[in-house]
Protein backbone atom coordinates (compact mmCIF):
# COMPACT_ATOMS: atom_id res chain seq x y z
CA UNK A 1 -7.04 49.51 -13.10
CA UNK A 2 -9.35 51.83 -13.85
CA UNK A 3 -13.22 51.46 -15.61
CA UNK A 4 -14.43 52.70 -18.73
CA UNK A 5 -17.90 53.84 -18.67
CA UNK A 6 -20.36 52.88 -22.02
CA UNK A 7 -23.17 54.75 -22.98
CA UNK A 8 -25.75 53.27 -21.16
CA UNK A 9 -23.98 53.68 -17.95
CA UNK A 10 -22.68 50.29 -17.13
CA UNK A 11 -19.00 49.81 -16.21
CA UNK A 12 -16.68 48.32 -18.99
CA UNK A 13 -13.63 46.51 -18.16
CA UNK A 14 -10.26 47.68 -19.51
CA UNK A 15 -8.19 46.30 -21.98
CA UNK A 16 -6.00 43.93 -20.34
CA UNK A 17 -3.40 44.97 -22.64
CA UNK A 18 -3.59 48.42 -21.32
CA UNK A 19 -2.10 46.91 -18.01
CA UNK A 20 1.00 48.37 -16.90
CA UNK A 21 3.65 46.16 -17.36
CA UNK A 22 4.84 44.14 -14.08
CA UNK A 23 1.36 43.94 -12.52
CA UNK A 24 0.44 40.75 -11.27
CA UNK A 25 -1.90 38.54 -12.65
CA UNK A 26 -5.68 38.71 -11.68
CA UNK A 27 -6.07 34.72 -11.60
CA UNK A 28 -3.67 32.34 -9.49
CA UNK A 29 -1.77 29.59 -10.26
CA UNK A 30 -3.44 26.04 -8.44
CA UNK A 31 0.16 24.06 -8.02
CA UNK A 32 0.97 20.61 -9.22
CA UNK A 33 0.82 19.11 -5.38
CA UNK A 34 -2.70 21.33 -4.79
CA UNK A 35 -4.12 19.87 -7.99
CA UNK A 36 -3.11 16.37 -7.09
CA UNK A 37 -4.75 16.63 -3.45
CA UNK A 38 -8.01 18.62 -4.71
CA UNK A 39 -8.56 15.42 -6.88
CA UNK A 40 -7.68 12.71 -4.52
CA UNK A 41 -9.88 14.02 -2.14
CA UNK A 42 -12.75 14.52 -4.57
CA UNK A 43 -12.36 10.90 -5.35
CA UNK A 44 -14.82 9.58 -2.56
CA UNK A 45 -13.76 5.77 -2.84
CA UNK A 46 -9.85 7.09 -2.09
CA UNK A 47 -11.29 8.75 0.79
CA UNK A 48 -12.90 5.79 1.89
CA UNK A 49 -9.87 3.86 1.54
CA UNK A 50 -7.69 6.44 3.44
CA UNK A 51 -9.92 6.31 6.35
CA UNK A 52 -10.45 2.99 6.45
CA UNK A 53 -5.97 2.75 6.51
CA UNK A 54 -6.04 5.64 8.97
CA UNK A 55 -8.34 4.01 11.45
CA UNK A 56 -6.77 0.36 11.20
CA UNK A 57 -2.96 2.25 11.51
CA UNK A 58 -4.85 3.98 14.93
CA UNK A 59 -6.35 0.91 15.88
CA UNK A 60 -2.57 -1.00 15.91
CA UNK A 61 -1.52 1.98 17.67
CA UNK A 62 -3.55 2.21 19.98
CA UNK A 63 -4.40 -1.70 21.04
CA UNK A 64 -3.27 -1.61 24.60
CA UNK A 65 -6.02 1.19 25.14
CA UNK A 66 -8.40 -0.53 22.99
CA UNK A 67 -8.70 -3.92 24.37
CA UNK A 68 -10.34 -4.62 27.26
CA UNK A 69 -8.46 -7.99 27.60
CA UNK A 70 -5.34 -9.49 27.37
CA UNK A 71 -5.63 -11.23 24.10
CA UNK A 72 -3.24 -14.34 24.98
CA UNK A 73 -5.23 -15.14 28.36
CA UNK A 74 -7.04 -18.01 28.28
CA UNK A 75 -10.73 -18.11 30.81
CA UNK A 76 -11.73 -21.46 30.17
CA UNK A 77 -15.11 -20.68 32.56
CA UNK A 78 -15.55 -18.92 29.40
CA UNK A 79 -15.13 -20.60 26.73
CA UNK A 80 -16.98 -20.16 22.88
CA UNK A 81 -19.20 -17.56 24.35
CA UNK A 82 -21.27 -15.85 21.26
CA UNK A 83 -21.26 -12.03 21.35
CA UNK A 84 -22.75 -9.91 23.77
CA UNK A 85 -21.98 -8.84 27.26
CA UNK A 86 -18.25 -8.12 28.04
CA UNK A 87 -17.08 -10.05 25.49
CA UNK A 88 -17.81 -7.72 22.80
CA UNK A 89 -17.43 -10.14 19.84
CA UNK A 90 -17.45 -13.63 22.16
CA UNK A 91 -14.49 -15.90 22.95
CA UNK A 92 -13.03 -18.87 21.39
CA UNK A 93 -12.25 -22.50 22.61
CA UNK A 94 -9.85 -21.42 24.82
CA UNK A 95 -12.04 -18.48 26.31
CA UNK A 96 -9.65 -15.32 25.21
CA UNK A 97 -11.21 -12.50 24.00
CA UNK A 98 -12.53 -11.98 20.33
CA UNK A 99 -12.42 -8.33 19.68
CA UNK A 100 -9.21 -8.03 22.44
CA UNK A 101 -7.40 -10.68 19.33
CA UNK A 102 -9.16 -8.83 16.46
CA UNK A 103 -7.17 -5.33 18.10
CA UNK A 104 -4.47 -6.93 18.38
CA UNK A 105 -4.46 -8.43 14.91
CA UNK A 106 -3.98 -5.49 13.18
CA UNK A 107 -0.56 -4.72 14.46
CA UNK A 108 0.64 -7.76 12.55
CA UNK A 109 -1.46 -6.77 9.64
CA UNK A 110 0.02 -3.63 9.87
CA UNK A 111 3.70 -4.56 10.14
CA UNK A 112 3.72 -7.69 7.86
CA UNK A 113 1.79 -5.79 5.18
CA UNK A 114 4.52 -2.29 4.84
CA UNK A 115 7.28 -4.23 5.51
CA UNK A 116 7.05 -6.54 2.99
CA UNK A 117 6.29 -4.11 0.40
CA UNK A 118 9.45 -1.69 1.81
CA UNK A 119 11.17 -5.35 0.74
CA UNK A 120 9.73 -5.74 -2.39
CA UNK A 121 9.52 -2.38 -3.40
CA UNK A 122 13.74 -1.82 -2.30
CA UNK A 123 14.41 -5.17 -4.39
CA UNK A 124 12.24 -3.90 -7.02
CA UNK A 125 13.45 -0.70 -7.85
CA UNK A 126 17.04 -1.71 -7.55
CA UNK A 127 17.05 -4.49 -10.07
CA UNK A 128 14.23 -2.59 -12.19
CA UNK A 129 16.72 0.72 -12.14
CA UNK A 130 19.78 -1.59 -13.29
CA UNK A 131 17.58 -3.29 -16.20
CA UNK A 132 16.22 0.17 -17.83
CA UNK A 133 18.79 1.93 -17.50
CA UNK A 134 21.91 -0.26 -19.04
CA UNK A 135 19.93 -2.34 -21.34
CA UNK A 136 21.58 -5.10 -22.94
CA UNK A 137 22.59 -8.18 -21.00
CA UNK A 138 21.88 -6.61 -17.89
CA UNK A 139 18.17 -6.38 -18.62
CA UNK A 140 18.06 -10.05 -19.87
CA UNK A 141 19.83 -11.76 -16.74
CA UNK A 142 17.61 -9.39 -14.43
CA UNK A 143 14.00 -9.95 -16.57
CA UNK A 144 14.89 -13.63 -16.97
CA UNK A 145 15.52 -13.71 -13.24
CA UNK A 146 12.19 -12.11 -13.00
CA UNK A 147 10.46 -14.51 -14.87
CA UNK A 148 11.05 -17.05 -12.39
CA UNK A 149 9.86 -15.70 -10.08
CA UNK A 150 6.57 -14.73 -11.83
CA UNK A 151 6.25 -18.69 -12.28
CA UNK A 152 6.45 -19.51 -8.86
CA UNK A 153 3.90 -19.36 -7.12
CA UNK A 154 3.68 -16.92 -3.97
CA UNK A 155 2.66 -18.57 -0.84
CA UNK A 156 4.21 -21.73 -2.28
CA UNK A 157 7.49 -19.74 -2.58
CA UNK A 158 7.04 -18.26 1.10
CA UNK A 159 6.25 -21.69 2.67
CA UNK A 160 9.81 -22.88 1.47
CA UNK A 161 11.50 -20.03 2.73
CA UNK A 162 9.73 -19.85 6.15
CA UNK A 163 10.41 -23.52 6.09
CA UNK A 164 14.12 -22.79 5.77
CA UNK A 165 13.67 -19.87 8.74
CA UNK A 166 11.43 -21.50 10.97
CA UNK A 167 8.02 -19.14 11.33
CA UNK A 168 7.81 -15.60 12.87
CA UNK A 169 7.31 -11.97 11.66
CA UNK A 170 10.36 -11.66 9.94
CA UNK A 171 10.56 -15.12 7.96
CA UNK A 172 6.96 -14.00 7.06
CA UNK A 173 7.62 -10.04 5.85
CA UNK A 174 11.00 -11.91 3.75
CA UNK A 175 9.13 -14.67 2.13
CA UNK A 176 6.16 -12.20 0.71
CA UNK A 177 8.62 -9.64 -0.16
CA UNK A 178 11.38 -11.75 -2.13
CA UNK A 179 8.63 -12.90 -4.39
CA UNK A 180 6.59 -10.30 -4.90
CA UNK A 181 10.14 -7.75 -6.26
CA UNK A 182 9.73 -8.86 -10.27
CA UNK A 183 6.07 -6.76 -10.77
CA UNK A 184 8.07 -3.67 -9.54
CA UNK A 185 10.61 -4.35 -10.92
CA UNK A 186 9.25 -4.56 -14.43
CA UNK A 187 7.17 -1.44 -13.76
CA UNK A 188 9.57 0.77 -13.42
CA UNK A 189 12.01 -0.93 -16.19
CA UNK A 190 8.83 -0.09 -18.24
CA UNK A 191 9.14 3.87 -17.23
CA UNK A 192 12.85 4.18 -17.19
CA UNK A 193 12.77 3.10 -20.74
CA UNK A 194 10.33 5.93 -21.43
CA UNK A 195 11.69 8.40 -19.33
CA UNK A 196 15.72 7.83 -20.30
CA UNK A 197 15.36 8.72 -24.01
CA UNK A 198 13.97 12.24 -23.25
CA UNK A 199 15.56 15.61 -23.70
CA UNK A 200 16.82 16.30 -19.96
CA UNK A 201 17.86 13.26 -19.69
CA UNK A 202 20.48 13.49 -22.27
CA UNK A 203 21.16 16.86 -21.12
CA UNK A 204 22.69 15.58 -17.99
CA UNK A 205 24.65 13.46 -20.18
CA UNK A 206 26.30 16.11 -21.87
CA UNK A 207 26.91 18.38 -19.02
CA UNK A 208 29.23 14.89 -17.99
CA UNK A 209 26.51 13.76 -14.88
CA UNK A 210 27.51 10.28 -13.74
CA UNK A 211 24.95 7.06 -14.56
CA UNK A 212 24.55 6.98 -10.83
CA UNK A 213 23.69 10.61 -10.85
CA UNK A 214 21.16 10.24 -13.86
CA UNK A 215 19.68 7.45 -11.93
CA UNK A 216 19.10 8.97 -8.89
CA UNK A 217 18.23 12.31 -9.63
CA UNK A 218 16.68 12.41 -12.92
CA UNK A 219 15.21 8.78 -14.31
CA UNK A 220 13.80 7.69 -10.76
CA UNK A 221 12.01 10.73 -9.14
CA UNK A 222 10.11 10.64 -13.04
CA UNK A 223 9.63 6.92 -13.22
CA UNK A 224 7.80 6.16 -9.48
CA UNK A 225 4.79 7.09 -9.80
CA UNK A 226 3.51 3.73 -10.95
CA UNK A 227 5.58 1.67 -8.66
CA UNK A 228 4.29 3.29 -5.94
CA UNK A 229 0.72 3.00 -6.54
CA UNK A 230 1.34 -0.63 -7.18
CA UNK A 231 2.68 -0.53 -3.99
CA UNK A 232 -0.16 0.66 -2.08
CA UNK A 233 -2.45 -1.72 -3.54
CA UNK A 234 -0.04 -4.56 -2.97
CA UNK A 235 -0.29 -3.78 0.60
CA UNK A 236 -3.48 -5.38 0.82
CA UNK A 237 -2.44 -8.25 -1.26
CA UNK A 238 0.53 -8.98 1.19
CA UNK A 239 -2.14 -8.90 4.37
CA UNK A 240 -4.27 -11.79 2.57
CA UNK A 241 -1.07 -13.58 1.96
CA UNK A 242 0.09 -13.18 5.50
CA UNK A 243 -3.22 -14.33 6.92
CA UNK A 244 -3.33 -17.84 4.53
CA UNK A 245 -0.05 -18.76 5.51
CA UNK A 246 -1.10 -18.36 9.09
CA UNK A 247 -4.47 -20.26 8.38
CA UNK A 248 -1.95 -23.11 6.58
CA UNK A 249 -0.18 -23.32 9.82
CA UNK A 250 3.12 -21.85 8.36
CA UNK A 251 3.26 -17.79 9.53
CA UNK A 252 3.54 -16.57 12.65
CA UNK A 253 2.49 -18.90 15.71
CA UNK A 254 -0.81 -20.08 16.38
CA UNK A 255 -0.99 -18.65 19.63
CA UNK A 256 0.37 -15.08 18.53
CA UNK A 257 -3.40 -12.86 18.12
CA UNK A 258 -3.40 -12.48 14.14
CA UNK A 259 -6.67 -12.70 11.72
CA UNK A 260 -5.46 -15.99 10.27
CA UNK A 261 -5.09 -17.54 13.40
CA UNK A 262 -8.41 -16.40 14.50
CA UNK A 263 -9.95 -18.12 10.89
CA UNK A 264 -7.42 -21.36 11.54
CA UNK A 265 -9.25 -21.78 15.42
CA UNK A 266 -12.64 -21.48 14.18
CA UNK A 267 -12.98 -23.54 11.06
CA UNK A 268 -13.81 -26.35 13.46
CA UNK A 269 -17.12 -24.47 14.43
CA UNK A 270 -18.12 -23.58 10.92
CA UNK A 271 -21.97 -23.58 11.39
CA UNK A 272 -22.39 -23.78 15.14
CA UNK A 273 -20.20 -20.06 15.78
CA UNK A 274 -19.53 -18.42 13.18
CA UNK A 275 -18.50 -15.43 14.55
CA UNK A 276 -15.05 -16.97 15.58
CA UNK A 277 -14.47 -17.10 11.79
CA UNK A 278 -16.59 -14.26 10.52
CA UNK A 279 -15.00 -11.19 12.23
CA UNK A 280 -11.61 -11.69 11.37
CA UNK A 281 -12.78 -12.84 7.91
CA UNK A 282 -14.57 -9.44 7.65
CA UNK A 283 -11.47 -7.65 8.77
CA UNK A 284 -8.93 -9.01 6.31
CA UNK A 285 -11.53 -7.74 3.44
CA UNK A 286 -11.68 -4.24 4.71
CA UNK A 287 -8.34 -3.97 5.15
CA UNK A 288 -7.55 -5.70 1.51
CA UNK A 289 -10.37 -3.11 0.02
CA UNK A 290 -8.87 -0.11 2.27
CA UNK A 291 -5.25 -0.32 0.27
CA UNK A 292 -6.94 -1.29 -3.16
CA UNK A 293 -9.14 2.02 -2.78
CA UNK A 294 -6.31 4.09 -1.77
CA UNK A 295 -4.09 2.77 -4.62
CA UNK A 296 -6.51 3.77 -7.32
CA UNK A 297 -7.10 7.22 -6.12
CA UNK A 298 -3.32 7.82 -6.06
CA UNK A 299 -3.18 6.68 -9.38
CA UNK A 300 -6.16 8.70 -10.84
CA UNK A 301 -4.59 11.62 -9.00
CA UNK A 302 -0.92 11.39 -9.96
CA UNK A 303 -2.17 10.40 -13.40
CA UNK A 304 -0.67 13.43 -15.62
CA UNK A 305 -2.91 11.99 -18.41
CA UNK A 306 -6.47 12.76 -16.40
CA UNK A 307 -5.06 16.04 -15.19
C-alpha cells in the first residue's frame, strides 16, 4: 500500500478503503482457545494451582525414585525419630519412613481424588442430560432422586457403602463418587435448560436430528463448561474426604502409606511429635488449595461473560 506524502513532509497513511479488494487484513485474529490460555495463564493463583497439581501428579509418578525407603518397612531401632538426618521428615511408632509414606501418599490422593470425580462426573452428566433435556416427569423423579442425596450426608453415606464393600481403593473412589453425582447433575440440568431453547438447537430439530444426536452433539459440548470446573475443584474436596474416612478407620487400610493414615498414627503424639501429624496435615491442604486454584482460573478463563 502505498504513502501519501502531506505538506510538511511526514508520511500519511492511505485510506483503508482504497485497499484493493482481497488483501488481507493488517491485524490478526487471537482465537477462542489462544484467548482462553493467554488469560489462564495471566491468572497467577491458576498458575499456582497448576503447578502445585503438576508437581503432586510427578511426585505419584515418580515415588519409587523419590523415596529413599520402603514406606511399609518397619525399623523399630528407629522408631519416632524427629526430622533430620536420613530420615528426612522422621519416622513413626513403628520406625518407617515419614517423607518415604508422605511420597507414597500421593498416589492414593491422586487416584482416589480423579476417579471419584470420573464417577461422579459420568453419573452426573447422565442423569443431569436426561432431566434438561425431556423435562417433565423425568426431571422430577431424577431432581427428587437428587435431593436425597443432597440430604445425606457424604462421608456418612460412604461409611455405609464401604461398610457394605469392606475397605480398599475402590469401595473408597464408589462411595465419594455415588454421592457427590446430584451437584453435577443439577449444574448441567441448569445449562441444558438454557442452552436447549436456542436457535441451533431447534435447527437440528427441524433438519429431523435424533434427541440422542441433539444431546450429544449440540446441548452437551455448550453446557460443560460449568460441570467441569466444578469438577476440578471437587477434586480437592474428594482428597479431604478420602483422608477422614481413612483417619475414621473406614478407607483404605491402616497399614497402606496414605495422608490419613499418617494423621490417624500420630494423633496419639499430639504435643510430644508433631511432625507425624503435621506433614501430612500440610499436604492434604496444598493439595485441597492446588484443585480449588485451578478450578477458579478455568472458570474465569472459560467464562464467555469476562471475555
Amino acid at each position: 500500500m502505498t504513502e501519501l506524502v502531506t505538506g510538511t513532509g511526514e508520511p500519511k497513511a492511505a485510506d483503508p478503503a482504497a485497499a484493493p479488494q482481497g488483501a488481507e487484513p493488517s491485524v490478526a485474529r487471537v482465537s477462542q482457545w489462544s484467548d482462553i490460555r493467554h488469560r489462564f495463564f495471566a491468572n497467577k493463583l491458576a498458575v499456582v494451582g497448576l503447578a502445585i497439581i503438576a508437581l503432586l501428579v510427578l511426585t505419584a509418578l515418580f515415588a519409587p525414585l523419590l523415596a529413599p525407603f520402603d514406606p511399609l518397612k518397619q525399623d523399630l531401632n528407629a522408631t519416632l525419630r524427629s526430622p533430620g538426618g536420613e530420615h528426612l521428615l522422621g519416622t513413626d511408632a513403628l520406625g518407617r519412613d515419614q517423607f518415604s509414606r508422605l511420597v507414597y501418599g500421593s498416589r492414593i490422593a491422586v487416584i482416589v481424588g480423579l476417579a471419584s470425580m470420573f464417577v461422579a462426573m459420568t453419573i452426573g452428566i447422565v442423569f443431569g442430560a436426561l432431566a434438561g433435556y425431556f423435562g417433565r416427569w423425568v426431571d422430577t423423579v431424577i431432581m427428587r432422586a437428587a435431593d436425597i442425596f443432597f440430604a445425606f450426608p457424604l462421608l456418612i453415606g460412604a461409611i455405609v457403602i464401604i461398610l457394605l464393600m469392606g475397605r480398599g481403593v475402590l469401595p473408597v473412589v464408589l462411595s465419594l463418587g455415588i454421592f457427590s453425582w446430584a451437584t453435577y447433575a443439577r449444574l448441567l440440568r441448569s445449562q441444558i435448560l438454557s442452552v436447549r431453547e436456542m436457535d441451533f438447537v431447534h435447527a437440528a430439530k427441524a433438519l429431523g436430528a435424533s434427541r440422542s444426536r441433539i444431546i450429544r452433539k449440540h446441548i452437551l459440548p455448550n453446557s460443560l463448561t460449568s460441570v467441569l470446573v466444578y469438577g476440578t475443584s471437587n477434586v480437592g474436596i474428594a482428597i479431604v474426604a478420602e483422608a477422614s474416612l481413612s483417619y475414621l478407620g473406614v478407607g483404605v487400610d491402616p497399614e497402606v502409606a496414605e495422608w490419613g493414615n499418617m494423621i490417624s498414627a500420630g494423633r496419639g503424639f499430639m504435643g510430644v511429635k508433631d511432625f507425624m501429624w503435621t506433614y501430612p496435615s500440610l499436604a492434604i491442604v496444598i493439595t485441597a488449595l492446588g484443585f480449588i486454584l485451578l478450578g477458579n482460573g478455568l472458570r474465569d478463563a472459560l467464562d464467555p461473560k469476562l471475555r
